[in-house]
PDB file of N, CA and C in Angstrom:
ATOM      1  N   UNK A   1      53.780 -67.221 -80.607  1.00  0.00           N
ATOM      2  CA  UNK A   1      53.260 -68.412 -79.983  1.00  0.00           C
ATOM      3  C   UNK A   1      52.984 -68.117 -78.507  1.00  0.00           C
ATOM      4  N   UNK A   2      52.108 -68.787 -78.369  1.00  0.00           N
ATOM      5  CA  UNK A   2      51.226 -68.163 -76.287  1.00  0.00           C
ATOM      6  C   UNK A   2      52.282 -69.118 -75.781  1.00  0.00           C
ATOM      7  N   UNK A   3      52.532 -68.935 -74.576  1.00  0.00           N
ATOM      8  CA  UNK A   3      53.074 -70.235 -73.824  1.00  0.00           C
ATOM      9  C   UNK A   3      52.040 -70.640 -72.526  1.00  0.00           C
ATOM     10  N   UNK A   4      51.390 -71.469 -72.866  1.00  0.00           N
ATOM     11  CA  UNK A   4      50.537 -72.245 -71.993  1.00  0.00           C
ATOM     12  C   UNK A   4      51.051 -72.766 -70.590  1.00  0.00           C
ATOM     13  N   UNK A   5      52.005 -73.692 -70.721  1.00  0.00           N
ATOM     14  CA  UNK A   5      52.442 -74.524 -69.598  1.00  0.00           C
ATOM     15  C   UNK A   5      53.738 -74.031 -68.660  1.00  0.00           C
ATOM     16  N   UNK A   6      53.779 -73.170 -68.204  1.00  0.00           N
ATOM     17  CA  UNK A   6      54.916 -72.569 -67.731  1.00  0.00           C
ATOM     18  C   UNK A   6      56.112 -73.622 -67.499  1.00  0.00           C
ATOM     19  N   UNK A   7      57.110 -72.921 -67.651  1.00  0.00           N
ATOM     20  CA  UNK A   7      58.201 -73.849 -67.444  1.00  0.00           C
ATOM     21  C   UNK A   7      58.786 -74.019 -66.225  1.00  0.00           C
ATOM     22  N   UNK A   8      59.342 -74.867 -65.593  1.00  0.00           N
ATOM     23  CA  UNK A   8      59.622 -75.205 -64.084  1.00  0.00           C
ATOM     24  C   UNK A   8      61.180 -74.193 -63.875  1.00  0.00           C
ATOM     25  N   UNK A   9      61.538 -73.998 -62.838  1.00  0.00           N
ATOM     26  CA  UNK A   9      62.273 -72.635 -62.536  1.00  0.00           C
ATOM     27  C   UNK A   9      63.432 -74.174 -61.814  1.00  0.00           C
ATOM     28  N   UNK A  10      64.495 -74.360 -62.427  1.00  0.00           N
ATOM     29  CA  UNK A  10      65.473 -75.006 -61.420  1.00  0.00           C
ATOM     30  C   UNK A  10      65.769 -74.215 -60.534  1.00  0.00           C
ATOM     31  N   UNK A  11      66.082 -74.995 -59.244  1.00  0.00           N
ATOM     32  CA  UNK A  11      66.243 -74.412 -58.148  1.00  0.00           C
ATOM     33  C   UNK A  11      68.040 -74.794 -57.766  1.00  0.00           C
ATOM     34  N   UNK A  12      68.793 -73.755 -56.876  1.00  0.00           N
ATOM     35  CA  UNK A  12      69.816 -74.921 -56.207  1.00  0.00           C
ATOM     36  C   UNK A  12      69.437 -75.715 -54.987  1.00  0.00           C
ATOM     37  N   UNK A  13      70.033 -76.713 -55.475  1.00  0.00           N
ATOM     38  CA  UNK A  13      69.745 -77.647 -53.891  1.00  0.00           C
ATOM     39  C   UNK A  13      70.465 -77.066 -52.625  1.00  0.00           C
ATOM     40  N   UNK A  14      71.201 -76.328 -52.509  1.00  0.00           N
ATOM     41  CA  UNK A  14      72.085 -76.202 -51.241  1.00  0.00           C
ATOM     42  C   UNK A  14      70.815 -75.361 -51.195  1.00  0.00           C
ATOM     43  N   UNK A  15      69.617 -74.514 -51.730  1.00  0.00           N
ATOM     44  CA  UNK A  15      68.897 -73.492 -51.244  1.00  0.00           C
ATOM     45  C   UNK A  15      67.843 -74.501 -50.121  1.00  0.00           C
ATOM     46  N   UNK A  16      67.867 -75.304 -50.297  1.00  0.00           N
ATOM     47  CA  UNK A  16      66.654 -76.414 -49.373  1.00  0.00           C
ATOM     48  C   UNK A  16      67.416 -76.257 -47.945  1.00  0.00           C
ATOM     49  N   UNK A  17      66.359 -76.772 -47.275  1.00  0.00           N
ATOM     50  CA  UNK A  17      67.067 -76.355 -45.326  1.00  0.00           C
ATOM     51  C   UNK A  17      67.595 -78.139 -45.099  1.00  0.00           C
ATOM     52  N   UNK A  18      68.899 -78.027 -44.952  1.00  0.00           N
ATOM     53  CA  UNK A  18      69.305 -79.228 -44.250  1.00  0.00           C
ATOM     54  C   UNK A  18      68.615 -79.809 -43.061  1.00  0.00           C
ATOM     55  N   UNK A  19      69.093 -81.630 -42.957  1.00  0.00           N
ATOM     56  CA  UNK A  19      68.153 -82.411 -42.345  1.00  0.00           C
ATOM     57  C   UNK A  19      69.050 -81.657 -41.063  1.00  0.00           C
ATOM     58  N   UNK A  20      69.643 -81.333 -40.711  1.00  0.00           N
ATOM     59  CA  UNK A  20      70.056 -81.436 -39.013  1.00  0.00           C
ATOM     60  C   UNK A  20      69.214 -79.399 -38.885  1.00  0.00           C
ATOM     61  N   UNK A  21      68.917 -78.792 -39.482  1.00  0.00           N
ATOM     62  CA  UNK A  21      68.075 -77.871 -39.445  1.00  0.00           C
ATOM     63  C   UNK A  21      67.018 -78.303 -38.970  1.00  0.00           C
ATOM     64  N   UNK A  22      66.209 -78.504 -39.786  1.00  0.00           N
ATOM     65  CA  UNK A  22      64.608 -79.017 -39.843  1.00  0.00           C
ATOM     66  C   UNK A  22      64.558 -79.823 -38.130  1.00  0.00           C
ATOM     67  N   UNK A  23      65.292 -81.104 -37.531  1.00  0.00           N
ATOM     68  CA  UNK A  23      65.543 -81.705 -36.756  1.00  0.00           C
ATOM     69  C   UNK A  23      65.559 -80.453 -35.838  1.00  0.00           C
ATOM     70  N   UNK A  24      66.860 -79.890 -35.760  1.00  0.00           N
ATOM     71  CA  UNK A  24      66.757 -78.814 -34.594  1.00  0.00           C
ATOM     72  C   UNK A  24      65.522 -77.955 -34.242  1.00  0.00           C
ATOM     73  N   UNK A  25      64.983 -77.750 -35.140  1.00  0.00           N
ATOM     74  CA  UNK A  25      63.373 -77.146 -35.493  1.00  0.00           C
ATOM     75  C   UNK A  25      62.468 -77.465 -34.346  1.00  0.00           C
ATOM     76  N   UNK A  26      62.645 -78.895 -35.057  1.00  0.00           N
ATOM     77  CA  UNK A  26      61.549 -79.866 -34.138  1.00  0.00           C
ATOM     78  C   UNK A  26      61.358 -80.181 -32.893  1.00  0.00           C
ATOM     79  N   UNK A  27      63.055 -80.340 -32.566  1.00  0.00           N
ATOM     80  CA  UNK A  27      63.440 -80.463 -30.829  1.00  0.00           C
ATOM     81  C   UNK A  27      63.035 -79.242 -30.608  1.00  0.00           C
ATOM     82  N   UNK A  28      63.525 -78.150 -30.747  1.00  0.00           N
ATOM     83  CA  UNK A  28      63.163 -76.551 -30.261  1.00  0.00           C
ATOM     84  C   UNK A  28      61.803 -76.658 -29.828  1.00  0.00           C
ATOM     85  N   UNK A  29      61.360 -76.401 -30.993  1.00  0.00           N
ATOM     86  CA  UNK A  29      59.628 -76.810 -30.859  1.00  0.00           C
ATOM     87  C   UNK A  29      59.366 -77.463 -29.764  1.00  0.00           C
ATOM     88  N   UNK A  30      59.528 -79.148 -29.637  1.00  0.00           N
ATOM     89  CA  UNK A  30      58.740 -79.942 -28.704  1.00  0.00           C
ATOM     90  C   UNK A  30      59.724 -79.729 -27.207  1.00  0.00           C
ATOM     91  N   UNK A  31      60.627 -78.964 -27.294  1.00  0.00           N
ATOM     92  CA  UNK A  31      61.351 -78.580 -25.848  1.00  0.00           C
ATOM     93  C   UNK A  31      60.297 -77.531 -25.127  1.00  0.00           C
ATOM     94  N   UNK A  32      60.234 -76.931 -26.484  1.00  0.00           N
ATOM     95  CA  UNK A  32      59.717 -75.617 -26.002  1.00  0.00           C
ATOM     96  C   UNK A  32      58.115 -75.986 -25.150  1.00  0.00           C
ATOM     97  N   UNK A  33      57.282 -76.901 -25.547  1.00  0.00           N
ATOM     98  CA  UNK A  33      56.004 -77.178 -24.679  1.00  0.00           C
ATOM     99  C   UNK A  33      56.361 -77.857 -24.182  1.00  0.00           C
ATOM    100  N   UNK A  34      56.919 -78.669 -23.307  1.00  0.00           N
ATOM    101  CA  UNK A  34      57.722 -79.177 -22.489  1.00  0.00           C
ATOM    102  C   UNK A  34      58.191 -78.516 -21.442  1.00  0.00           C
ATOM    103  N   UNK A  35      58.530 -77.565 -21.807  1.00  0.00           N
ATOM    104  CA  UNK A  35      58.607 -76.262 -20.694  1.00  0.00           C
ATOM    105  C   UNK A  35      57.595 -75.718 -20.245  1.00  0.00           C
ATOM    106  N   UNK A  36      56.911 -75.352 -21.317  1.00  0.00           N
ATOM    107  CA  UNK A  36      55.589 -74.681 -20.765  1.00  0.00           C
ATOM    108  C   UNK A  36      54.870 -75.487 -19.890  1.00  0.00           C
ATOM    109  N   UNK A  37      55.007 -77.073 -20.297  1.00  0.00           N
ATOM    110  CA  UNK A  37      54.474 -77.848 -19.819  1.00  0.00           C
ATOM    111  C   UNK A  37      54.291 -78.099 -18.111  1.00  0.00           C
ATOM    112  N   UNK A  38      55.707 -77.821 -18.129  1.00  0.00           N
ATOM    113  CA  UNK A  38      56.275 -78.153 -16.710  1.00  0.00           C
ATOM    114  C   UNK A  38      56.152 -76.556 -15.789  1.00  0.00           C
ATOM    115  N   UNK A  39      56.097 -75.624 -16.009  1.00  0.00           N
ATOM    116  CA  UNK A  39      56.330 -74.562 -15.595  1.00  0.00           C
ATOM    117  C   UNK A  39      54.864 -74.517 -15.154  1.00  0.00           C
ATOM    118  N   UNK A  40      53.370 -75.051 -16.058  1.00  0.00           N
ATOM    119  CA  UNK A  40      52.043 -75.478 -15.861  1.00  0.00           C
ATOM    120  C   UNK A  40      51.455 -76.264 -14.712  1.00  0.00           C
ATOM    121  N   UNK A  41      52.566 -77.193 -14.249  1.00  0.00           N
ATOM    122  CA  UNK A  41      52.428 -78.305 -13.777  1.00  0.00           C
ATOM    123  C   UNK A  41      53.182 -77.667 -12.442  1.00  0.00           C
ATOM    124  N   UNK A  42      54.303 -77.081 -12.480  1.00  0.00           N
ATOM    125  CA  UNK A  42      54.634 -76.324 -11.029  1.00  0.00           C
ATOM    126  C   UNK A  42      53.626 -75.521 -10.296  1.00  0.00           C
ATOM    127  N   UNK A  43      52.600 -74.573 -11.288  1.00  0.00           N
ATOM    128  CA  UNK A  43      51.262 -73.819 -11.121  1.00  0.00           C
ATOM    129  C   UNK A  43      50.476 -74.969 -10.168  1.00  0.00           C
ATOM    130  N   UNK A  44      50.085 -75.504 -10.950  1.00  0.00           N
ATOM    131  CA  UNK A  44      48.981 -76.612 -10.791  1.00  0.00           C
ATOM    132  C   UNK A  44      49.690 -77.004  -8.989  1.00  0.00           C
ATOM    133  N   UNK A  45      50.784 -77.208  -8.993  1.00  0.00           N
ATOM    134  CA  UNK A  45      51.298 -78.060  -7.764  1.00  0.00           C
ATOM    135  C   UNK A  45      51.252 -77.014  -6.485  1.00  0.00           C
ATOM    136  N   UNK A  46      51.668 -75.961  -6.855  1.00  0.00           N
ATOM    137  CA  UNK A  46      51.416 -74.610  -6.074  1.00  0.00           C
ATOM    138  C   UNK A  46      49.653 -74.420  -5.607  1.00  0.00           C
ATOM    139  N   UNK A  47      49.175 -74.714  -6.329  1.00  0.00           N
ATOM    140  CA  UNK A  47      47.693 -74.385  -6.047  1.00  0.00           C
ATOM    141  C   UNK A  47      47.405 -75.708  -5.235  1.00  0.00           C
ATOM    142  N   UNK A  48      47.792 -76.749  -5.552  1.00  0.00           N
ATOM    143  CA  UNK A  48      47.525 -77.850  -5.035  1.00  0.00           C
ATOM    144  C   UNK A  48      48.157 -77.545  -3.407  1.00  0.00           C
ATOM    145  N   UNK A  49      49.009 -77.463  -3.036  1.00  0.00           N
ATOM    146  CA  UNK A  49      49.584 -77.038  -1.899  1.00  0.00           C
ATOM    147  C   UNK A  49      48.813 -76.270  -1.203  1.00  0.00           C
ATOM    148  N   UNK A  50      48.653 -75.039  -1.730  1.00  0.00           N
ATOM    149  CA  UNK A  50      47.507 -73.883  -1.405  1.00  0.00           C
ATOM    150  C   UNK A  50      46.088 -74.511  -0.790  1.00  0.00           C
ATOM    151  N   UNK A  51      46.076 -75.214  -1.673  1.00  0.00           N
ATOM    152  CA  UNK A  51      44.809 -75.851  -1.191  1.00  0.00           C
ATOM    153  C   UNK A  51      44.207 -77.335  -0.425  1.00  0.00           C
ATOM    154  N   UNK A  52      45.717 -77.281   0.071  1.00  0.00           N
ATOM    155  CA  UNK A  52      45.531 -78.676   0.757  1.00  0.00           C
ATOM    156  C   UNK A  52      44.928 -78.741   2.066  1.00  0.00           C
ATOM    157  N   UNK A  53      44.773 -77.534   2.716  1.00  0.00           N
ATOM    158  CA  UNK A  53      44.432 -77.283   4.052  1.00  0.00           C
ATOM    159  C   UNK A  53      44.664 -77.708   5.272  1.00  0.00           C
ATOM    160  N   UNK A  54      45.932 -78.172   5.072  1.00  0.00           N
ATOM    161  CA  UNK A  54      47.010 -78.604   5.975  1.00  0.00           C
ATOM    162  C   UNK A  54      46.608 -80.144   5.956  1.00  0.00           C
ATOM    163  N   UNK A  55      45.931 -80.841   5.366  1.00  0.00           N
ATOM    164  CA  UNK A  55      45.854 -82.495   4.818  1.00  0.00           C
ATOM    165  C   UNK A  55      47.597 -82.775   4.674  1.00  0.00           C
ATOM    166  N   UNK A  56      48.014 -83.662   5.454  1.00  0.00           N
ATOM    167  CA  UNK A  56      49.436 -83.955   5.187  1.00  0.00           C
ATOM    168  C   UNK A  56      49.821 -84.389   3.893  1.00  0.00           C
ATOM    169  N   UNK A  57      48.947 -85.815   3.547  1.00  0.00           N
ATOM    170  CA  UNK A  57      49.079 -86.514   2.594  1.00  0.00           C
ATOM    171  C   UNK A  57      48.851 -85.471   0.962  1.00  0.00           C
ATOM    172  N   UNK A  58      47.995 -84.673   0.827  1.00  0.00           N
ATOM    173  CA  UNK A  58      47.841 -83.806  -0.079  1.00  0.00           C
ATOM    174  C   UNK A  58      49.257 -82.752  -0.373  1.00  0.00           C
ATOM    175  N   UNK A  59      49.499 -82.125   0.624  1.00  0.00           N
ATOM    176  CA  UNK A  59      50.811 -81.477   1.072  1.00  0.00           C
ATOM    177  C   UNK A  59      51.655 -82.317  -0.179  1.00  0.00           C
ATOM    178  N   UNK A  60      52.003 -83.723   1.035  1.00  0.00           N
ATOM    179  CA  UNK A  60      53.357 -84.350   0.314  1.00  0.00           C
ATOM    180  C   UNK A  60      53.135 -84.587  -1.109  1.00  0.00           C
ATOM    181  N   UNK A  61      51.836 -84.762  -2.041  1.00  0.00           N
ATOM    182  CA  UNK A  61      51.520 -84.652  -3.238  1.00  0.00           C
ATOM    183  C   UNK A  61      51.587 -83.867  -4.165  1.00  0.00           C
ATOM    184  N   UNK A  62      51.746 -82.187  -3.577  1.00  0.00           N
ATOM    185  CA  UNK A  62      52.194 -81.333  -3.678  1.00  0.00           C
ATOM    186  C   UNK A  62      53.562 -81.278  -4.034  1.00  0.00           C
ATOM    187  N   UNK A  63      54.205 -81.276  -2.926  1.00  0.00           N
ATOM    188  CA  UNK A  63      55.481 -81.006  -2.767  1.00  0.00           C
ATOM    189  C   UNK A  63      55.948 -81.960  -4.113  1.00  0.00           C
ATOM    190  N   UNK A  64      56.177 -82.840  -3.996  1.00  0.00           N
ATOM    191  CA  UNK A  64      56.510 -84.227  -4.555  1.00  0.00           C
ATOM    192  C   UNK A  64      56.142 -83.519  -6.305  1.00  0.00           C
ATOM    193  N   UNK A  65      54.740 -83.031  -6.563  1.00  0.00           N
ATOM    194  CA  UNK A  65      54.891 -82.491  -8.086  1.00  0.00           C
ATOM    195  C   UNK A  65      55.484 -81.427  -8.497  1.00  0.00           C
ATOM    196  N   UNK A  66      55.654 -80.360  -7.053  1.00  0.00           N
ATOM    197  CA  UNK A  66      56.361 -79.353  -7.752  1.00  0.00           C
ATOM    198  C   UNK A  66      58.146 -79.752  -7.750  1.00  0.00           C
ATOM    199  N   UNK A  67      58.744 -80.827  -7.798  1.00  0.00           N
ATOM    200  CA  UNK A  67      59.819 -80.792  -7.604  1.00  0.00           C
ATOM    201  C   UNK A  67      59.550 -81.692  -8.871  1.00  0.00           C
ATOM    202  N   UNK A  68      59.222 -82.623  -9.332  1.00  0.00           N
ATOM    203  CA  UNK A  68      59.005 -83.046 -10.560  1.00  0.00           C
ATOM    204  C   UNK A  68      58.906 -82.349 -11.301  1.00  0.00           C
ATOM    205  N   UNK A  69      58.261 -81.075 -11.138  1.00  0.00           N
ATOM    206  CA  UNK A  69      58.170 -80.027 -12.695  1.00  0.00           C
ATOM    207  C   UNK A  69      59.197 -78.611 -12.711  1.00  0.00           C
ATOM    208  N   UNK A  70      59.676 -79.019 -11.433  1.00  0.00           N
ATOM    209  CA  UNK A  70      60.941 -77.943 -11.091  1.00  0.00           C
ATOM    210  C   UNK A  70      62.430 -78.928 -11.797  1.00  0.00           C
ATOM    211  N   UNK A  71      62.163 -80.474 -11.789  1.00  0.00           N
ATOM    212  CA  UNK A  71      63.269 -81.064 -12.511  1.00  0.00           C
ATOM    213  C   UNK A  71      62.894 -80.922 -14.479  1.00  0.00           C
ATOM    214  N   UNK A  72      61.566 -81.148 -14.177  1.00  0.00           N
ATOM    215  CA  UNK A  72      61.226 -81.242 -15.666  1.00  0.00           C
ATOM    216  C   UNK A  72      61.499 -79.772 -16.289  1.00  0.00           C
ATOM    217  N   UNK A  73      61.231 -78.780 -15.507  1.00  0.00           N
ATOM    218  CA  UNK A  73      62.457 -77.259 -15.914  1.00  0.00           C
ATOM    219  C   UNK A  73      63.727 -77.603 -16.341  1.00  0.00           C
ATOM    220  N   UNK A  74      64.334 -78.397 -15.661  1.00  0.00           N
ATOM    221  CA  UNK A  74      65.974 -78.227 -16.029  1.00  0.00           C
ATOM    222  C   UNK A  74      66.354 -79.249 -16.876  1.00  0.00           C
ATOM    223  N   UNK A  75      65.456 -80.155 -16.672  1.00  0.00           N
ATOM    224  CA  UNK A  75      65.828 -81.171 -18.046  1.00  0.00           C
ATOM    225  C   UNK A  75      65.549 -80.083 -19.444  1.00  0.00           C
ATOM    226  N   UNK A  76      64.121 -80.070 -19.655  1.00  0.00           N
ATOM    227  CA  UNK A  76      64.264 -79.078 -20.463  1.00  0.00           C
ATOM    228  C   UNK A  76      65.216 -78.022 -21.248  1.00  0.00           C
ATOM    229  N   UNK A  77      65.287 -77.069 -19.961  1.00  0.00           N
ATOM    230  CA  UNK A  77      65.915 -76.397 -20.719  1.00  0.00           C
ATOM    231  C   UNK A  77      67.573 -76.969 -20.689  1.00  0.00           C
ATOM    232  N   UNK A  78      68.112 -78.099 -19.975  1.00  0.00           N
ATOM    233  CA  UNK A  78      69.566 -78.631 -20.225  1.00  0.00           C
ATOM    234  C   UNK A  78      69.624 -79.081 -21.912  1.00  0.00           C
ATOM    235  N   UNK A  79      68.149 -79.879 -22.223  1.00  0.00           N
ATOM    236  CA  UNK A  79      67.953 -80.622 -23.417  1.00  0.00           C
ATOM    237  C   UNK A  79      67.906 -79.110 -24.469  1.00  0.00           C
ATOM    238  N   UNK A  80      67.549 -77.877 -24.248  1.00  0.00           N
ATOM    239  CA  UNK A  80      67.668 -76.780 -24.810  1.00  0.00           C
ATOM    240  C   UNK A  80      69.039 -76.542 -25.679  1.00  0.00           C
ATOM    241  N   UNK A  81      69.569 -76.173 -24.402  1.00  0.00           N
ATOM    242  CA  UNK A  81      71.259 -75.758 -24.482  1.00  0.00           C
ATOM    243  C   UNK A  81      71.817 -77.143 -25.340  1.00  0.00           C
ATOM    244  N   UNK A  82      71.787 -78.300 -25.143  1.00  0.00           N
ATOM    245  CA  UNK A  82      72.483 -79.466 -25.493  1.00  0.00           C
ATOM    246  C   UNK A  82      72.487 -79.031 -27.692  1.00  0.00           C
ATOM    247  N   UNK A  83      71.011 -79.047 -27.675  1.00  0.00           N
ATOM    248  CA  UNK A  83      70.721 -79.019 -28.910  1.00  0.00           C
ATOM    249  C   UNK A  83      70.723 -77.811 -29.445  1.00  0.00           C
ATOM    250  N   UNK A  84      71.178 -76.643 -28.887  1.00  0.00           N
ATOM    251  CA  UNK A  84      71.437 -75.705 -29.850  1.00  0.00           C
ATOM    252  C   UNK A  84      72.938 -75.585 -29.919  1.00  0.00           C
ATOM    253  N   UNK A  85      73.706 -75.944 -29.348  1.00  0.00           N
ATOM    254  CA  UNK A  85      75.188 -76.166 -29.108  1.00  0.00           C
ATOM    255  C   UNK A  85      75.125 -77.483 -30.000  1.00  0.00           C
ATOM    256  N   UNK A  86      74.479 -78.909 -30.281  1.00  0.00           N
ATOM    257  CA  UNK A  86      75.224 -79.407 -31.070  1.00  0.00           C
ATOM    258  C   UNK A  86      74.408 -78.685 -32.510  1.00  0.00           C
ATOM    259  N   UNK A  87      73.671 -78.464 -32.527  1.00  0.00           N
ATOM    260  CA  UNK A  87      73.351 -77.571 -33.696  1.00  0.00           C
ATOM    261  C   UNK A  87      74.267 -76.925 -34.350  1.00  0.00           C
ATOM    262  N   UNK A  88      74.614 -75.353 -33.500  1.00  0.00           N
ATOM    263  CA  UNK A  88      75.912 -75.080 -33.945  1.00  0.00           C
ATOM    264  C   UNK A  88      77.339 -75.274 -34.200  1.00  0.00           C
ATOM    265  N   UNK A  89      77.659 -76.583 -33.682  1.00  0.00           N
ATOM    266  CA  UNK A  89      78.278 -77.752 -34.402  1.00  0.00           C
ATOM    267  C   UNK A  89      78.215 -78.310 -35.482  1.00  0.00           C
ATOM    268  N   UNK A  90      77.232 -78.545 -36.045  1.00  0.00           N
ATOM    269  CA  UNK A  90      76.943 -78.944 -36.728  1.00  0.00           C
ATOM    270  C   UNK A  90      76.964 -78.245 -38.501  1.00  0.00           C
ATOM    271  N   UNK A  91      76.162 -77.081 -37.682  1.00  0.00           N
ATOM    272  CA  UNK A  91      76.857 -75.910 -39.106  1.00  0.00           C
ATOM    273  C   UNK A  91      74.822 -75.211 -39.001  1.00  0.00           C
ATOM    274  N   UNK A  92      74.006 -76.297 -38.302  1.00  0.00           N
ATOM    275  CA  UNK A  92      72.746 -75.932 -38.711  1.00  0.00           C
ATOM    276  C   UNK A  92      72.348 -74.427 -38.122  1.00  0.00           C
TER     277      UNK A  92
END
């Protein structure tokens, strides 16, 4: 007899990736451009500075973003560390 319809292969469930996995995934992930983000945005503020040509008000616009994306660094990567530490807590 041919066998036409293949038969389905049970799987174990513990083989599937737990929800606090997948989750950690995701934060990683969206930390991770977040960083880039900000590390982009320190660029951008640097050039902005560079090119203010001694305009005060431009300057302080400057200044003022690169310290925003110099905090948005450490949030980042604090929110990094937070979630791979409770990760490995976790067991994920």
């Amino acid at each position: 007899m041919i066998h036409i319809i293949e038969t389905a292969q049970a799987g174990i469930i513990s083989d599937a990736p737990r929800v606090s996995t997948i989750l950690a995934s995701i934060l990683n992930f969206l930390l991770s451009i977040v960083g880039v983000l900000a590390i982009i945005a320190l660029v951008i503020s640097g050039i902005m500075y560079v090119t203010s040509a001694g305009d005060e008000r431009r300057m302080t616009v400057a200044k003022k973003s690169a310290v925003y994306s110099v905090v948005g660094i450490a949030v980042a990567l604090g929110a990094l560390v937070i979630v791979k530490n409770i990760s490995s807590i976790i067991g994920g």
